[in-house]
N, C-alpha and C. Protein backbone atom coordinates (compact mmCIF):
# COMPACT_ATOMS: atom_id res chain seq x y z
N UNK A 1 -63.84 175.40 -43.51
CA UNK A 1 -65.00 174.94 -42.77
C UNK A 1 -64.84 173.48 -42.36
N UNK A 2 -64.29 172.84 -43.41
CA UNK A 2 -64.12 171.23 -43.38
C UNK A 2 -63.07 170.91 -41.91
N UNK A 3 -62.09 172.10 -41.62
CA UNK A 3 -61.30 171.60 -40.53
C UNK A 3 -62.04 172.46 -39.44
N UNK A 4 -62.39 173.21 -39.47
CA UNK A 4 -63.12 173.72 -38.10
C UNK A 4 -64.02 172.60 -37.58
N UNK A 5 -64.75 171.64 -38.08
CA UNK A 5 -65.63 170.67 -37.92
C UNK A 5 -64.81 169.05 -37.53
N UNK A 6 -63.72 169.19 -38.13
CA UNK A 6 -62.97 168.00 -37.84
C UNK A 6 -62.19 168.53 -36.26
N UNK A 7 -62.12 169.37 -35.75
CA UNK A 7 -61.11 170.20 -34.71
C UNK A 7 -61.88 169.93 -33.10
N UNK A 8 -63.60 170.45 -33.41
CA UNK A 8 -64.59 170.56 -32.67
C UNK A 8 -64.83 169.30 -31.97
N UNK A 9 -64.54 168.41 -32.47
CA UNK A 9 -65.03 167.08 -31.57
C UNK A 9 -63.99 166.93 -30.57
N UNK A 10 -63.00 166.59 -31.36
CA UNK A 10 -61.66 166.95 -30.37
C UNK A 10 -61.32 167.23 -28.88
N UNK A 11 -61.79 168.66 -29.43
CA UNK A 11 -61.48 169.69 -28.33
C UNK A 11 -62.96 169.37 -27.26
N UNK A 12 -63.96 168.90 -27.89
CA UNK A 12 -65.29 169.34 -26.49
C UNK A 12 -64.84 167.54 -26.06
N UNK A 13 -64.26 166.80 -26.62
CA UNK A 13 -63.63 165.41 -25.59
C UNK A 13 -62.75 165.59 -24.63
N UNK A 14 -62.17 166.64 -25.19
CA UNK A 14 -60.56 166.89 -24.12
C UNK A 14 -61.05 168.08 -22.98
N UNK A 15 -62.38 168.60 -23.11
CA UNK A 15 -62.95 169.81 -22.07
C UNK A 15 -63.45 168.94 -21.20
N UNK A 16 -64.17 167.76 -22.05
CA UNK A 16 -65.19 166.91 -20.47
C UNK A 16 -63.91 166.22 -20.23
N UNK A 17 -62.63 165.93 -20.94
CA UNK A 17 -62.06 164.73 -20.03
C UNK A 17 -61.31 165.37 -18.55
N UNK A 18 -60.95 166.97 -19.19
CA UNK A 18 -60.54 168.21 -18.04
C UNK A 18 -61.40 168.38 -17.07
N UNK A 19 -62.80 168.64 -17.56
CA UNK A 19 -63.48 168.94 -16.12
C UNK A 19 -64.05 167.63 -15.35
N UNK A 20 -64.07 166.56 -15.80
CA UNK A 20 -63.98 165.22 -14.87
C UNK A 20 -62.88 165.08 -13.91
N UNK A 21 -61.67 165.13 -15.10
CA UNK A 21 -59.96 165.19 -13.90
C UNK A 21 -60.32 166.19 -12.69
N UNK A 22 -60.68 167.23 -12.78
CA UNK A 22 -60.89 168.14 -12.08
C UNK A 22 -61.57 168.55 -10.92
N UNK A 23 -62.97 167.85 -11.42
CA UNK A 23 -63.76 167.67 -10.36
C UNK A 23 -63.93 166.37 -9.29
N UNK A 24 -63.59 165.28 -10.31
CA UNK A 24 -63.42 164.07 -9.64
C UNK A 24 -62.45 163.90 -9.08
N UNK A 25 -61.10 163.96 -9.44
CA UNK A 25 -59.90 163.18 -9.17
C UNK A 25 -59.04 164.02 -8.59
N UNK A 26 -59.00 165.28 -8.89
CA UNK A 26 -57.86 166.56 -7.76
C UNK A 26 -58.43 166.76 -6.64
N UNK A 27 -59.90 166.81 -6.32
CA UNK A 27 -60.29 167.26 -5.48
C UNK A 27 -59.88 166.79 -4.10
N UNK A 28 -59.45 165.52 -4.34
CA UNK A 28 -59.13 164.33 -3.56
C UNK A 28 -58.51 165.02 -2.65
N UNK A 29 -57.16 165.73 -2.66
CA UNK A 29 -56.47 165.96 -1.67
C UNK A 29 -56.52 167.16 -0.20
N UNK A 30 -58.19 167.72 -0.76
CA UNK A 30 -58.56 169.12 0.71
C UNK A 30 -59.17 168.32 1.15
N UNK A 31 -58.97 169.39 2.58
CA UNK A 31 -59.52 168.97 3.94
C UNK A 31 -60.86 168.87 4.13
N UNK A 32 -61.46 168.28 4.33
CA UNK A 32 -62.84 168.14 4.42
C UNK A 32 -63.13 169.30 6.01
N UNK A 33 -64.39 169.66 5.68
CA UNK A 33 -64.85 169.87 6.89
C UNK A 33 -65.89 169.35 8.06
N UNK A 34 -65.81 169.43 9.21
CA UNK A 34 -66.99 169.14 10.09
C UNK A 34 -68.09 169.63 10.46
N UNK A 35 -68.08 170.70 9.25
CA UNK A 35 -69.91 171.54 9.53
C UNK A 35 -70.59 170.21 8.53
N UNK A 36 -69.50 169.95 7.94
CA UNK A 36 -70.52 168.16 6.46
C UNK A 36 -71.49 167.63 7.88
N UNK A 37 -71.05 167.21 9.03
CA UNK A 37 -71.33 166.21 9.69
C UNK A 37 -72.14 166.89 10.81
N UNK A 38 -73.44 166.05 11.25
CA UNK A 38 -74.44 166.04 12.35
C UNK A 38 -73.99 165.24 13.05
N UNK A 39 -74.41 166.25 14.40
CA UNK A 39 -73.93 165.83 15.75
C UNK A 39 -74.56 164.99 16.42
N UNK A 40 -75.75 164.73 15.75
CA UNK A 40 -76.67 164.12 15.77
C UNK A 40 -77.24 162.76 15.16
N UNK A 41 -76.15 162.73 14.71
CA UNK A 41 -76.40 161.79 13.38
C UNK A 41 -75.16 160.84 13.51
N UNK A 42 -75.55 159.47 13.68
CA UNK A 42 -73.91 158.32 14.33
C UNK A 42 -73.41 157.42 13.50
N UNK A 43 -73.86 158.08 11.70
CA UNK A 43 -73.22 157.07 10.69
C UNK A 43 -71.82 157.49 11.01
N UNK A 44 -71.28 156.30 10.04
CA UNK A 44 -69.77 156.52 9.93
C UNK A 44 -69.39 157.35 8.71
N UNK A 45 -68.92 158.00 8.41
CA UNK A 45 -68.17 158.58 7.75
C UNK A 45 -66.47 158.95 7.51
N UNK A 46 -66.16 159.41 6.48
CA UNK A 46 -64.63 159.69 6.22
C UNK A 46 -64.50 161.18 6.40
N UNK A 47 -63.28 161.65 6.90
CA UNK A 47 -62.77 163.06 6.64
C UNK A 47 -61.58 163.18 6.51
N UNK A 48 -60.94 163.85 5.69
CA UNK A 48 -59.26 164.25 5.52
C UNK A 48 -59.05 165.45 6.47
N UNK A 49 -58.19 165.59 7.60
CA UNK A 49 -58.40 166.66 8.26
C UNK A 49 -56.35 166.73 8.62
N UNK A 50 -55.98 167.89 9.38
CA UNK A 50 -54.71 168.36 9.62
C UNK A 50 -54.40 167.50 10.97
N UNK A 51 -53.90 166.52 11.25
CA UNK A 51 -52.98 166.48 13.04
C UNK A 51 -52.23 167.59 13.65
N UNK A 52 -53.03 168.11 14.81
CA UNK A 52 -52.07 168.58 15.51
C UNK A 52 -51.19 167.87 16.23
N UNK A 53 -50.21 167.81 15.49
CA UNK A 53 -48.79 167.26 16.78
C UNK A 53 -48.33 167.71 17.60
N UNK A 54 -48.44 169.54 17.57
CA UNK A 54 -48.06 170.02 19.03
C UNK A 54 -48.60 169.73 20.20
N UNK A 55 -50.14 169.19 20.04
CA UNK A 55 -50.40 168.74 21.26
C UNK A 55 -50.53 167.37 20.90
N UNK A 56 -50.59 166.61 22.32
CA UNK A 56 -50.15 165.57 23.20
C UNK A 56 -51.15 164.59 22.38
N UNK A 57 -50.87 163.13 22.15
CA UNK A 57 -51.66 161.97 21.51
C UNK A 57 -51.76 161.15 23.08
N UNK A 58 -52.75 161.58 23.85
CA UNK A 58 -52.98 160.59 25.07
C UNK A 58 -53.78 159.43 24.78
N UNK A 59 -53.10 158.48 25.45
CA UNK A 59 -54.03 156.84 25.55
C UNK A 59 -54.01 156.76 26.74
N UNK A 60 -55.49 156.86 27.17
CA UNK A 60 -56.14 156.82 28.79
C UNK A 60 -57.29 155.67 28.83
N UNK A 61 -57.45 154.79 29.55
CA UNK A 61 -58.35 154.02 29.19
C UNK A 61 -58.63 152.99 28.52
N UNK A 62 -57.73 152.85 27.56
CA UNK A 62 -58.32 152.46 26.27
C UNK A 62 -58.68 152.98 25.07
N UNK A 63 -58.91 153.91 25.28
CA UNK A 63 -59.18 155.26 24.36
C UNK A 63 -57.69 156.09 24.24
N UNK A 64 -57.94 156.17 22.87
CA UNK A 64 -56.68 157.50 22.14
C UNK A 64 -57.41 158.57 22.09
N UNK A 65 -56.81 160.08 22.86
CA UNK A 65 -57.38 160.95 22.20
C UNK A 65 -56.03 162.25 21.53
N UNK A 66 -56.56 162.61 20.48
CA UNK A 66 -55.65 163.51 19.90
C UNK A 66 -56.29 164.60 19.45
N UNK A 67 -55.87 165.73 18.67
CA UNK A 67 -56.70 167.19 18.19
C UNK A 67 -56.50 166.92 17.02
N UNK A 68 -56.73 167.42 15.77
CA UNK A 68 -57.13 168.00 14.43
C UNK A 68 -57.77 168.78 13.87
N UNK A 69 -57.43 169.72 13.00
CA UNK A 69 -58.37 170.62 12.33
C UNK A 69 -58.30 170.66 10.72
N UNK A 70 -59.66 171.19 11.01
CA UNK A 70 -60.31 170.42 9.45
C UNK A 70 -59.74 171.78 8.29
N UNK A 71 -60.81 171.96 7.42
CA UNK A 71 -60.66 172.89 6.39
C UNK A 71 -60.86 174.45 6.87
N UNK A 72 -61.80 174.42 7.96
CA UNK A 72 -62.01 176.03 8.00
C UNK A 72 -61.64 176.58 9.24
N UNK A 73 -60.44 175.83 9.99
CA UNK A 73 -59.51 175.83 11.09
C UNK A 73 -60.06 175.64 12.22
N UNK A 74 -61.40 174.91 12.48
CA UNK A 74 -62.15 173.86 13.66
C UNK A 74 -61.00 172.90 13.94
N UNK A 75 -61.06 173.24 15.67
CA UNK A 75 -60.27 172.47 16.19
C UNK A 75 -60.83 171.14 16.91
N UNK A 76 -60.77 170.48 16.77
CA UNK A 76 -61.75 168.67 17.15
C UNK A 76 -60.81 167.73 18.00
N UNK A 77 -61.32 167.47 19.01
CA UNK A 77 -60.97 166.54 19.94
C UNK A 77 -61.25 165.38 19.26
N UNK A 78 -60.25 164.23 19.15
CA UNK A 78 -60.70 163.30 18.43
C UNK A 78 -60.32 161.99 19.35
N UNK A 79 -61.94 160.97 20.15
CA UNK A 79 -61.11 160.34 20.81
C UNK A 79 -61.64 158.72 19.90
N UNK A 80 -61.25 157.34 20.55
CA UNK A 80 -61.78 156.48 20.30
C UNK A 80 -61.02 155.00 20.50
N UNK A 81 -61.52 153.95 21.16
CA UNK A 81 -60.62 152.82 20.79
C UNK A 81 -60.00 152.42 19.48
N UNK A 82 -58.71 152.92 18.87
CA UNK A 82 -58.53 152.35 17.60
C UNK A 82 -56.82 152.38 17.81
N UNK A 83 -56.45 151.36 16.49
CA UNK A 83 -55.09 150.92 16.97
C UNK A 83 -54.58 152.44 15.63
N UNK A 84 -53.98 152.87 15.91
CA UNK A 84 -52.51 153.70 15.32
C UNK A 84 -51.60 153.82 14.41
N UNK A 85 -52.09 153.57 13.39
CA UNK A 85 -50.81 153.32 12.39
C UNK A 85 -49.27 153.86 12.51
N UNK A 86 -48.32 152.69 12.19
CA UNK A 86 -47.18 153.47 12.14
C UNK A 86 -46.79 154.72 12.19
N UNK A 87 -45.88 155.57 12.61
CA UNK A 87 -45.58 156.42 12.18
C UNK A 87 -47.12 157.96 12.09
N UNK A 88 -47.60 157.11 12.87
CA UNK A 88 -48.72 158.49 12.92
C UNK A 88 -48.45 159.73 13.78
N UNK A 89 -47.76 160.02 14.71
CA UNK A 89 -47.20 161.04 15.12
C UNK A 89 -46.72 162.12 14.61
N UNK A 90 -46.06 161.02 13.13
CA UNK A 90 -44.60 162.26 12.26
C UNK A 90 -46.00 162.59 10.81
N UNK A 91 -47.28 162.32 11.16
CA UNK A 91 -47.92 162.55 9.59
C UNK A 91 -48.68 163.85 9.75
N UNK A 92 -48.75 164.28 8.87
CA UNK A 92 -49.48 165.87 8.48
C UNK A 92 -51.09 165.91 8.06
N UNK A 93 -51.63 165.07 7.30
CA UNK A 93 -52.80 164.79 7.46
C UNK A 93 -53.48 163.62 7.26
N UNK A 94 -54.49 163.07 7.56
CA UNK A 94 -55.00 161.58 8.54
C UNK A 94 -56.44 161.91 7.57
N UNK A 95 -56.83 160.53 7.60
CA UNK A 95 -58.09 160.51 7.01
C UNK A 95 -59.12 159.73 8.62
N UNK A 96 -60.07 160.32 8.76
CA UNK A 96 -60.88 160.15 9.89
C UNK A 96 -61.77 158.92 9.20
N UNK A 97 -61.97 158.31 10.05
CA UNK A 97 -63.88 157.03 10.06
C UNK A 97 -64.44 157.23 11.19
N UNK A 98 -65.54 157.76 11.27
CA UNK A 98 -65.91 158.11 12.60
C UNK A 98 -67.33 158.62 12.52
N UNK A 99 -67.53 159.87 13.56
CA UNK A 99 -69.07 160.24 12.86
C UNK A 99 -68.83 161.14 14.41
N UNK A 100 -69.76 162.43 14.58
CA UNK A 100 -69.01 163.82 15.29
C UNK A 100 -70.22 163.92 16.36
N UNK A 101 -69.90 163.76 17.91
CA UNK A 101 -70.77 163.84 19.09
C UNK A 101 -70.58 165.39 19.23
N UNK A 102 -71.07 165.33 20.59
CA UNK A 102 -71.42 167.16 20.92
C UNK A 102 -69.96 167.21 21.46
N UNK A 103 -69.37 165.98 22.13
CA UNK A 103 -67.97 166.55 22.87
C UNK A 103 -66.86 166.48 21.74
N UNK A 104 -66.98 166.09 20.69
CA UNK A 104 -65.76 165.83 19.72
C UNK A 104 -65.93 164.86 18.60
N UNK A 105 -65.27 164.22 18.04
CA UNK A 105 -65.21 163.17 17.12
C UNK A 105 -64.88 161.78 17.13
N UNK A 106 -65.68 160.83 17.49
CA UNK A 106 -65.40 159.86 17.42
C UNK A 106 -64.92 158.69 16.71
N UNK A 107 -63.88 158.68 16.47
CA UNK A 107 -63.34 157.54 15.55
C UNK A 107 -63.34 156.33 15.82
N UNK A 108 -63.59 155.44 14.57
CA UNK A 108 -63.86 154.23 14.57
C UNK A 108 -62.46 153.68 13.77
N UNK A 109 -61.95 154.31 13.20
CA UNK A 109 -60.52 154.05 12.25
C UNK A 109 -59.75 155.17 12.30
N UNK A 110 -58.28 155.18 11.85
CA UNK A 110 -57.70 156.35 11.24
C UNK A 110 -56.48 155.88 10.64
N UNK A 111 -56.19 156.25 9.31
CA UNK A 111 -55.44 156.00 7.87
C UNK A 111 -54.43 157.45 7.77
N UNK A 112 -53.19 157.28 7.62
CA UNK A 112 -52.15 158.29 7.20
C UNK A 112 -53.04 158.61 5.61
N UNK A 113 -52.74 159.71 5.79
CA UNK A 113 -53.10 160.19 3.95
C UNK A 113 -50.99 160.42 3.17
């Protein structure tokens, strides 16, 4: 009895320290989606979403626009004055700052993940 009681504390420290890792800290790496975000609504926000590189990264204007799709395979026009990080062409998924109009997504930033 004496070690079943010494065992118990243990183990329910190492369950919350698992389901914290778990919920907090892995989650990190999926795609967010754009049903999160109102079209209506012009805060800024973050999203982790996929680059499409098969199609074309045009700069017209002043404005970059490129495609991406998020978690539940929404495809998003993404345009906005912002400068490019290195090597953003050859990256697989991009973290968005922006906030989502009726024609697409407007970015205010964008970060290689």
């Amino acid at each position: 009895m004496k070690f079943l009681q010494k065992i118990i504390l243990p183990l329910l420290i190492g369950l919350v320290i698992f389901v914290i890792y778990t919920f907090y800290f892995a989650g990190k790496s999926d795609l967010g989606s754009f049903n999160d975000f109102d079209p209506n609504n012009s805060a800024v926000k973050d999203i982790r979403v996929k680059l499409l590189s098969e199609r074309d990264i045009n700069h017209q204007g002043g404005e970059t626009v490129f495609y991406v799709v998020d978690k539940n395979g929404k495809v998003v026009m993404v345009s906005g004055a912002m400068q490019l990080p290195e090597n953003f062409d050859k990256a697989e998924t991009i973290i968005l700052k922006g906030h989502l109009t009726q024609g697409g997504f407007h970015a205010h930033s964008v970060e290689i993940d």
